[in-house]
C-alpha atoms as a PDB file:
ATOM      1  CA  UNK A   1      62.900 108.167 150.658  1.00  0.00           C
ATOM      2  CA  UNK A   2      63.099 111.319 148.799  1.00  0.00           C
ATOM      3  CA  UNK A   3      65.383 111.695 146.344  1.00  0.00           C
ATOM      4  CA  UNK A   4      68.209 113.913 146.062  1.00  0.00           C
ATOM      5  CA  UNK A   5      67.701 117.546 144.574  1.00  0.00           C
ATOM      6  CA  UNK A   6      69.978 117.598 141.468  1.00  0.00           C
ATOM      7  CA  UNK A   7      72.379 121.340 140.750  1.00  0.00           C
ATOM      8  CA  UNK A   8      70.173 121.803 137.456  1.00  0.00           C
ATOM      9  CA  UNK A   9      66.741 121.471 139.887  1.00  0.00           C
ATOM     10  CA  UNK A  10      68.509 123.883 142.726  1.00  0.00           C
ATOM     11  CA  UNK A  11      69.141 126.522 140.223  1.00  0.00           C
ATOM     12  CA  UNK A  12      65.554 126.216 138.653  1.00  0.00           C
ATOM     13  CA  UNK A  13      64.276 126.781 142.222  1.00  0.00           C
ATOM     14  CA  UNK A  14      66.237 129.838 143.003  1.00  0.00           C
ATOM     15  CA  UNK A  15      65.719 131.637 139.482  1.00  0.00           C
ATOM     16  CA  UNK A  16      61.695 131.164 140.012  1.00  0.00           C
ATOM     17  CA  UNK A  17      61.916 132.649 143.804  1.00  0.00           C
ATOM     18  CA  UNK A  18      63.956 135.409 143.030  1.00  0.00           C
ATOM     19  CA  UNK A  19      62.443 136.342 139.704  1.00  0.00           C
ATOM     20  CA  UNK A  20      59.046 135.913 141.547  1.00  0.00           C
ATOM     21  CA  UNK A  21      60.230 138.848 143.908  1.00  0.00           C
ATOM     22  CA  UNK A  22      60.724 140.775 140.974  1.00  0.00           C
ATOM     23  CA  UNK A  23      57.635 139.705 139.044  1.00  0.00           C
ATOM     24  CA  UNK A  24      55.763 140.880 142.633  1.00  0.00           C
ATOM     25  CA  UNK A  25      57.781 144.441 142.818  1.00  0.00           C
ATOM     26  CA  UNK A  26      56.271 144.843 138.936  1.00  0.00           C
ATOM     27  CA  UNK A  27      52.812 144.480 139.826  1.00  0.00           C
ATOM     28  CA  UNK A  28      53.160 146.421 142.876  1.00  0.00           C
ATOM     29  CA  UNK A  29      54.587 149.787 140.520  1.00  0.00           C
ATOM     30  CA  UNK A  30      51.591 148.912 137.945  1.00  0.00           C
ATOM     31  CA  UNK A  31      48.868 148.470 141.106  1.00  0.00           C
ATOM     32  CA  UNK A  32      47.483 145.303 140.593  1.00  0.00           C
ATOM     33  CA  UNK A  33      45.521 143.114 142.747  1.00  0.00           C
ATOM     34  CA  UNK A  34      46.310 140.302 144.428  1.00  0.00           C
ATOM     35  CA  UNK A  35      45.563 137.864 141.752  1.00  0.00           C
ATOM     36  CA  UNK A  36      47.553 140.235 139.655  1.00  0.00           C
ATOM     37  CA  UNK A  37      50.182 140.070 141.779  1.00  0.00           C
ATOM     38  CA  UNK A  38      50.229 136.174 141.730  1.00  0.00           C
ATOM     39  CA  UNK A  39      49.925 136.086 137.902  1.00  0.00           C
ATOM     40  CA  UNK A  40      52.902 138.624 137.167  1.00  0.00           C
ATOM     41  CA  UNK A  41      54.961 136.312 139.760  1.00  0.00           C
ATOM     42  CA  UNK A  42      54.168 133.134 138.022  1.00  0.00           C
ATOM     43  CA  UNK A  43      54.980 134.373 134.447  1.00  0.00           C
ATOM     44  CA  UNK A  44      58.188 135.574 135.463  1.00  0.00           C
ATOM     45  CA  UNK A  45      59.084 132.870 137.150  1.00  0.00           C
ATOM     46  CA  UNK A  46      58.496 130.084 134.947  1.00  0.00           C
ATOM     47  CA  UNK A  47      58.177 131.744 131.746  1.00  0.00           C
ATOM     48  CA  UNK A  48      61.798 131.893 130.727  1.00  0.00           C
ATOM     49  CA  UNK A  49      62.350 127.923 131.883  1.00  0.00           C
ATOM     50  CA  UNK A  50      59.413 126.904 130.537  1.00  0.00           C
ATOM     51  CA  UNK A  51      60.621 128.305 126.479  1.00  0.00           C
ATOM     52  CA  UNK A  52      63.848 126.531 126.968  1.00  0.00           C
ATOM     53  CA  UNK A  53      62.327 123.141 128.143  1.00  0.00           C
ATOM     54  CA  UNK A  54      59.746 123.611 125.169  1.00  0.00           C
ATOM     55  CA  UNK A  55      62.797 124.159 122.901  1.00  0.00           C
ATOM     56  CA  UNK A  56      64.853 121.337 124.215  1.00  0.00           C
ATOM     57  CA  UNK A  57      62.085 119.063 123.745  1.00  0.00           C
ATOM     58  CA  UNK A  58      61.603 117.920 126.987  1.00  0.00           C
ATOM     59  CA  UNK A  59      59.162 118.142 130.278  1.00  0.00           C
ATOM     60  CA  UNK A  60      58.274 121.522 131.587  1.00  0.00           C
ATOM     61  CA  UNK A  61      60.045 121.776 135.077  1.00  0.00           C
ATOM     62  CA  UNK A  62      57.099 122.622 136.448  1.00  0.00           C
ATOM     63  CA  UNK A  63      54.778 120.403 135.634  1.00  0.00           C
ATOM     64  CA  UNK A  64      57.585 117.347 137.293  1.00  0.00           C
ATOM     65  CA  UNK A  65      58.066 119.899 139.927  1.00  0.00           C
ATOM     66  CA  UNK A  66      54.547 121.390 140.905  1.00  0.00           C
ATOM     67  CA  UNK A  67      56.475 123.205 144.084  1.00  0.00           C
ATOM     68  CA  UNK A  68      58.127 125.667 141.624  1.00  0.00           C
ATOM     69  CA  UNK A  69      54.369 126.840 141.528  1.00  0.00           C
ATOM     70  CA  UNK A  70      54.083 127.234 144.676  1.00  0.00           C
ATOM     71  CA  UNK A  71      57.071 129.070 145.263  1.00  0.00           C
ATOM     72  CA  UNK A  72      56.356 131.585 142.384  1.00  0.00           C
ATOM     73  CA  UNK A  73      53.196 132.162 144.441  1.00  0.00           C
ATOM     74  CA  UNK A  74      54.923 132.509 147.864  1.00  0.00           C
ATOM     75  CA  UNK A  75      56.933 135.118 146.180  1.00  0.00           C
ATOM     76  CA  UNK A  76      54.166 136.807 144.918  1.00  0.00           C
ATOM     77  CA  UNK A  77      52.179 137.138 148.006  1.00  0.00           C
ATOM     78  CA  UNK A  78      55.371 137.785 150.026  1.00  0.00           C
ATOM     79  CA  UNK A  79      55.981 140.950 147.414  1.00  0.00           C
ATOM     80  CA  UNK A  80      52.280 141.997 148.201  1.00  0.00           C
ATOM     81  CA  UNK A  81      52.816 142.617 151.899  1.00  0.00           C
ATOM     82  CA  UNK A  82      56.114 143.674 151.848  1.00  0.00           C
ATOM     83  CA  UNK A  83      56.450 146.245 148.351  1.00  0.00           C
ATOM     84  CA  UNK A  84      54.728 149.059 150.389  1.00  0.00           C
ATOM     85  CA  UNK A  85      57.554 149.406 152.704  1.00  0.00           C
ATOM     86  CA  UNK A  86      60.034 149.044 150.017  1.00  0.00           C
ATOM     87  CA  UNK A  87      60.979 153.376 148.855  1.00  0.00           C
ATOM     88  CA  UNK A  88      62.512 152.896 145.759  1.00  0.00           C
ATOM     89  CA  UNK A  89      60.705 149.804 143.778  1.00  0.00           C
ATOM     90  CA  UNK A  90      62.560 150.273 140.546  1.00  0.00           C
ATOM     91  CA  UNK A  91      66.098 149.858 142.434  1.00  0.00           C
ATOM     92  CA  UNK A  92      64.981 147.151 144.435  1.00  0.00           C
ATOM     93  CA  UNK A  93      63.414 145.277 141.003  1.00  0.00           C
ATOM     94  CA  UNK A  94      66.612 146.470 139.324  1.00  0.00           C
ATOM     95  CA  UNK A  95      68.779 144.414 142.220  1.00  0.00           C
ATOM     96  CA  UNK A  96      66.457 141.558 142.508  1.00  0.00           C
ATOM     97  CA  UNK A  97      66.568 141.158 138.662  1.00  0.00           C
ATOM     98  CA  UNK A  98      70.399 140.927 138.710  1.00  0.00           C
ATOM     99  CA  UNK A  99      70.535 138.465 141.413  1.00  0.00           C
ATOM    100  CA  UNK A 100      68.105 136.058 139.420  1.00  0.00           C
ATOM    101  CA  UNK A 101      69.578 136.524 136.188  1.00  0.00           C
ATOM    102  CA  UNK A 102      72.878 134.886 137.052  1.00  0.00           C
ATOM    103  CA  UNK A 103      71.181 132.153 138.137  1.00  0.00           C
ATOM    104  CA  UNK A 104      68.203 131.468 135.868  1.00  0.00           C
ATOM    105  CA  UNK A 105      71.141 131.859 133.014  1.00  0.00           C
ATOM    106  CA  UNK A 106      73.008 128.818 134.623  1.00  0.00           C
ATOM    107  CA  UNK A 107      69.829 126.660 134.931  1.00  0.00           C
ATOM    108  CA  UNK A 108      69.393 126.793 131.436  1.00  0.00           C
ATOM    109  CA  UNK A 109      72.958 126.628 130.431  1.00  0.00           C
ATOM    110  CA  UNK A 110      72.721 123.175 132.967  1.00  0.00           C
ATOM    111  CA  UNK A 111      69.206 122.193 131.091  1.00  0.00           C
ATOM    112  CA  UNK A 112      71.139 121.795 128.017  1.00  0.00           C
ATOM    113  CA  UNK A 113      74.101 120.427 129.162  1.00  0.00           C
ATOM    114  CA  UNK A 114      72.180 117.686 130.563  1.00  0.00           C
ATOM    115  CA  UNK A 115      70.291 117.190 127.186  1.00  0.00           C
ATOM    116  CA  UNK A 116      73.374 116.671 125.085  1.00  0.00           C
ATOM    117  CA  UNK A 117      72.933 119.969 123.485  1.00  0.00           C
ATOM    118  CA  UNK A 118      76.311 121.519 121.766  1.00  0.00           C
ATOM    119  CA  UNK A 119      78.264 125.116 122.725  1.00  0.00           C
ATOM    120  CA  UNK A 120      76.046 127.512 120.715  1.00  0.00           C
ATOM    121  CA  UNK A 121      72.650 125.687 121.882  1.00  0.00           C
ATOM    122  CA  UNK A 122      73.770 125.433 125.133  1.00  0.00           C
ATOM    123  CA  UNK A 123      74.298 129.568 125.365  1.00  0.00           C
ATOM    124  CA  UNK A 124      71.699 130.598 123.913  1.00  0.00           C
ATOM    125  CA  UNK A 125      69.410 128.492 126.126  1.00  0.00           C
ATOM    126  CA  UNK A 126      71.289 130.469 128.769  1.00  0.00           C
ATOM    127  CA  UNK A 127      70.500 133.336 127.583  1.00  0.00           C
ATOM    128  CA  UNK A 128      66.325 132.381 126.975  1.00  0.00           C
ATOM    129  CA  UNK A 129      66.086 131.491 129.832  1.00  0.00           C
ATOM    130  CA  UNK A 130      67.624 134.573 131.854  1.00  0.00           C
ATOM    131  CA  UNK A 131      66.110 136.992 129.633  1.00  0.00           C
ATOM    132  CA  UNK A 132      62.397 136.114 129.038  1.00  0.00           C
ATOM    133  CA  UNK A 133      60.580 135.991 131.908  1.00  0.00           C
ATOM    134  CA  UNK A 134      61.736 139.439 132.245  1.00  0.00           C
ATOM    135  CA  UNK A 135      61.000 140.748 129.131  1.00  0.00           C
ATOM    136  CA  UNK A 136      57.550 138.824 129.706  1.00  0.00           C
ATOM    137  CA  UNK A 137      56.933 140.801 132.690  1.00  0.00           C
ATOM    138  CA  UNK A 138      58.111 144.181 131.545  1.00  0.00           C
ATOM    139  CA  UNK A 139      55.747 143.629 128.367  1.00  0.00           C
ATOM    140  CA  UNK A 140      52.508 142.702 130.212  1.00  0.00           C
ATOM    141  CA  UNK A 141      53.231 145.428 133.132  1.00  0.00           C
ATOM    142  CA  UNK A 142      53.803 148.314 130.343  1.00  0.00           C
ATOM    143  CA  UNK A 143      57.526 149.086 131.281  1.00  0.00           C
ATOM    144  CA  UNK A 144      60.064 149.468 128.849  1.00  0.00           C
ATOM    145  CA  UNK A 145      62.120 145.968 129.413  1.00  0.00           C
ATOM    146  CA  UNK A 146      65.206 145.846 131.175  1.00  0.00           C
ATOM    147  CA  UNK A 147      66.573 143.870 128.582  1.00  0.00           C
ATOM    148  CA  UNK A 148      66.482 146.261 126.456  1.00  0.00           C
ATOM    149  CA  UNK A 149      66.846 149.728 128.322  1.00  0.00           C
ATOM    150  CA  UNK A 150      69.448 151.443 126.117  1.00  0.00           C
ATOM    151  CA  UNK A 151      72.879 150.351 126.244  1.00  0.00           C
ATOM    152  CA  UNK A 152      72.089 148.061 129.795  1.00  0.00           C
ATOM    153  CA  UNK A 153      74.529 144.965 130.181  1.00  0.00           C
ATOM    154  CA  UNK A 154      71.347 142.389 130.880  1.00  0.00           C
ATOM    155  CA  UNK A 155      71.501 140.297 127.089  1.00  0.00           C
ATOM    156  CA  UNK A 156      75.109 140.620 126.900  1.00  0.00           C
ATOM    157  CA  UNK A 157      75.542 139.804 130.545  1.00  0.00           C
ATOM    158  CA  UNK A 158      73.682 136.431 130.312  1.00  0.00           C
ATOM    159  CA  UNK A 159      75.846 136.122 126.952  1.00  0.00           C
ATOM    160  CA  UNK A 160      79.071 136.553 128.450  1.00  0.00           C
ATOM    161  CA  UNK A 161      77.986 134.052 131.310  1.00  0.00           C
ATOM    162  CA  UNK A 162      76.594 131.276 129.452  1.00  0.00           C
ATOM    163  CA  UNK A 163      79.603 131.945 127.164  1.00  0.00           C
ATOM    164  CA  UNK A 164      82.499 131.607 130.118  1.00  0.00           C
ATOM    165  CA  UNK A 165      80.631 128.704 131.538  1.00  0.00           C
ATOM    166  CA  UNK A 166      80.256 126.407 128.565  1.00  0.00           C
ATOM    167  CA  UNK A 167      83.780 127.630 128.007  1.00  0.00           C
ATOM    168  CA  UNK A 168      85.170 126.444 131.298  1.00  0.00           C
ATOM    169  CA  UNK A 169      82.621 123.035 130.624  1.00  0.00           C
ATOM    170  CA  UNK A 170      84.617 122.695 127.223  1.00  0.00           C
ATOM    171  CA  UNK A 171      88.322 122.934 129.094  1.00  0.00           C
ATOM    172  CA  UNK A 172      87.012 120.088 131.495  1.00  0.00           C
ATOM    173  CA  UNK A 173      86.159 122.044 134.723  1.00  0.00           C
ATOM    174  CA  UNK A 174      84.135 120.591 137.121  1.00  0.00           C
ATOM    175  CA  UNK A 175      79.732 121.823 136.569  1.00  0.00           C
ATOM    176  CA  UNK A 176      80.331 123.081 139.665  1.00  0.00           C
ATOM    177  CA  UNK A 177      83.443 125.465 138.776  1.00  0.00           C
ATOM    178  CA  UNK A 178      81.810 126.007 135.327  1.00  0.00           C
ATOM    179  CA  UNK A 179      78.308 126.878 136.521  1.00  0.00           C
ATOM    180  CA  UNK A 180      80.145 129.010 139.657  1.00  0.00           C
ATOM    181  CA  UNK A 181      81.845 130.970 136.770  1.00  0.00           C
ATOM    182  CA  UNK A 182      78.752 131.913 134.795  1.00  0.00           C
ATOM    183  CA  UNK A 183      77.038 133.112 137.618  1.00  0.00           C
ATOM    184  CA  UNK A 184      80.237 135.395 138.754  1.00  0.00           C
ATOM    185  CA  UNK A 185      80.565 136.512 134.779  1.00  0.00           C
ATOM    186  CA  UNK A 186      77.003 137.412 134.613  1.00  0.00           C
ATOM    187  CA  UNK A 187      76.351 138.746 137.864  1.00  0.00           C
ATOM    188  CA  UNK A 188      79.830 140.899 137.470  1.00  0.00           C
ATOM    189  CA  UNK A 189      78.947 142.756 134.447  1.00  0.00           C
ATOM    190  CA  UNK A 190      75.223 143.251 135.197  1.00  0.00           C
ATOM    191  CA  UNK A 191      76.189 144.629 138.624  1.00  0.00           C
ATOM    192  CA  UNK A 192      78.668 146.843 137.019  1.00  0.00           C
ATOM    193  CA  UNK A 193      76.031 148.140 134.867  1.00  0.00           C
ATOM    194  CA  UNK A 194      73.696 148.941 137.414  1.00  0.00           C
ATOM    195  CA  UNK A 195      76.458 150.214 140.048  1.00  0.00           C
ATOM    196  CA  UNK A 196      79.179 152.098 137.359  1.00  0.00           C
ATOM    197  CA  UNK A 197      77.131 152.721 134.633  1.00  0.00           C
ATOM    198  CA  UNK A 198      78.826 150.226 131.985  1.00  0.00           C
ATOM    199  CA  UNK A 199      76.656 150.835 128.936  1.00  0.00           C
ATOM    200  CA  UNK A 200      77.270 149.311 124.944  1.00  0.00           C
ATOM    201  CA  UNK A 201      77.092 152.039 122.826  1.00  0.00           C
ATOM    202  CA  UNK A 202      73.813 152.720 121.171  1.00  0.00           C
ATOM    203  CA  UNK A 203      72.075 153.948 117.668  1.00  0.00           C
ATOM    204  CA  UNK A 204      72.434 157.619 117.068  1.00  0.00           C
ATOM    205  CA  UNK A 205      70.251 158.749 114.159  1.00  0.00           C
ATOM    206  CA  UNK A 206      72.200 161.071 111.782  1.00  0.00           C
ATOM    207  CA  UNK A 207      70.747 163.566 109.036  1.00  0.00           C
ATOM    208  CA  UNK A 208      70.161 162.203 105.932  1.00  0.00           C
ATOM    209  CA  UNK A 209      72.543 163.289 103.088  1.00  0.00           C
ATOM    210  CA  UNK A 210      72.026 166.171 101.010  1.00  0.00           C
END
């Protein structure tokens, strides 16, 4: 009998689909081939999960769960057929990449939680592991990364999630309530940067003094 999926193994599963999709919508703007396509999937996928379980010390979740593989694949080759029919590929990668990051930010705020590690840890590998598959992608594919497109909500979206749901963890919700609130919180303000232009204020360069 197979055994029951656990919440922290169902997130892992949706981040690497999704972020798949978006690795596949990358290598279809830098025109790769199909093995490119299948590589740029993968390392987005798995790349953030697989720093945080490196971190935390323990297995890869891919290497106990070889299907994540697969499904970064399937993603992949889905992207290949479909990205030609898709007109605007850096909207579509932009929307994609906000639906994943909620959840890839819960998995590894769950990760932790289930290793015993404390608040600040716990965020941060929230935040690793929403963030760097993405910036992984964006470097190998030449793009500037959305994580750090000036003034963007992505880092300080996955903050402010990992943040409300170790938060609600700490005032004894339920994982479910807790994890359902850091994927509203991050999904809320990364939407409203993409949708109402919410920006943090950035670095303007001033003449020197005379």
């Amino acid at each position: 009998m197979m055994a029951a999926m656990t919440l922290g193994e169902a997130l892992d599963y949706g981040s690497v689909f999704i972020f798949a999709l978006t690795g596949g919508l990358a290598a279809s703007r830098a025109q790769l081939d199909p093995v490119g396509f299948l590589f740029i999937a993968t390392l987005t996928a798995v790349g953030g999960g697989t720093v945080r379980d490196v971190i935390l010390d323990r297995p890869v979740f891919w290497t106990i769960e070889p299907a994540n593989l697969g499904l970064a694949a399937a993603g992949g080759a889905l992207m290949f057929l479909w990205a030609p029919w898709i007109a605007s590929r850096r909207r579509a990668l932009d929307w994609l990449d906000a639906l994943a990051l909620p959840v890839a930010v819960t998995a590894g705020v769950s990760a932790a939680v289930e290793t015993g590690d404390g608040p600040t840890a716990t965020i941060v590998m929230g935040v690793m592991t929403g963030c760097l598959g993405g910036l992984m992608r964006d470097v190998v594919c030449n793009e500037v990364p959305v994580a750090l497109r000036q003034g963007e909500l992505y880092v300080t979206a996955a903050l402010a999630g990992a943040g409300a749901g170790v938060g609600a963890l700490a005032l004894d919700a339920s994982p479910v309530e807790a994890y359902g609130l850091c994927v509203a919180a991050t999904l809320a303000l990364r939407a409203g940067s993409l949708l109402f232009g919410w920006r943090l204020p950035t670095y303007r360069s001033r003449p020197p003094r005379t």
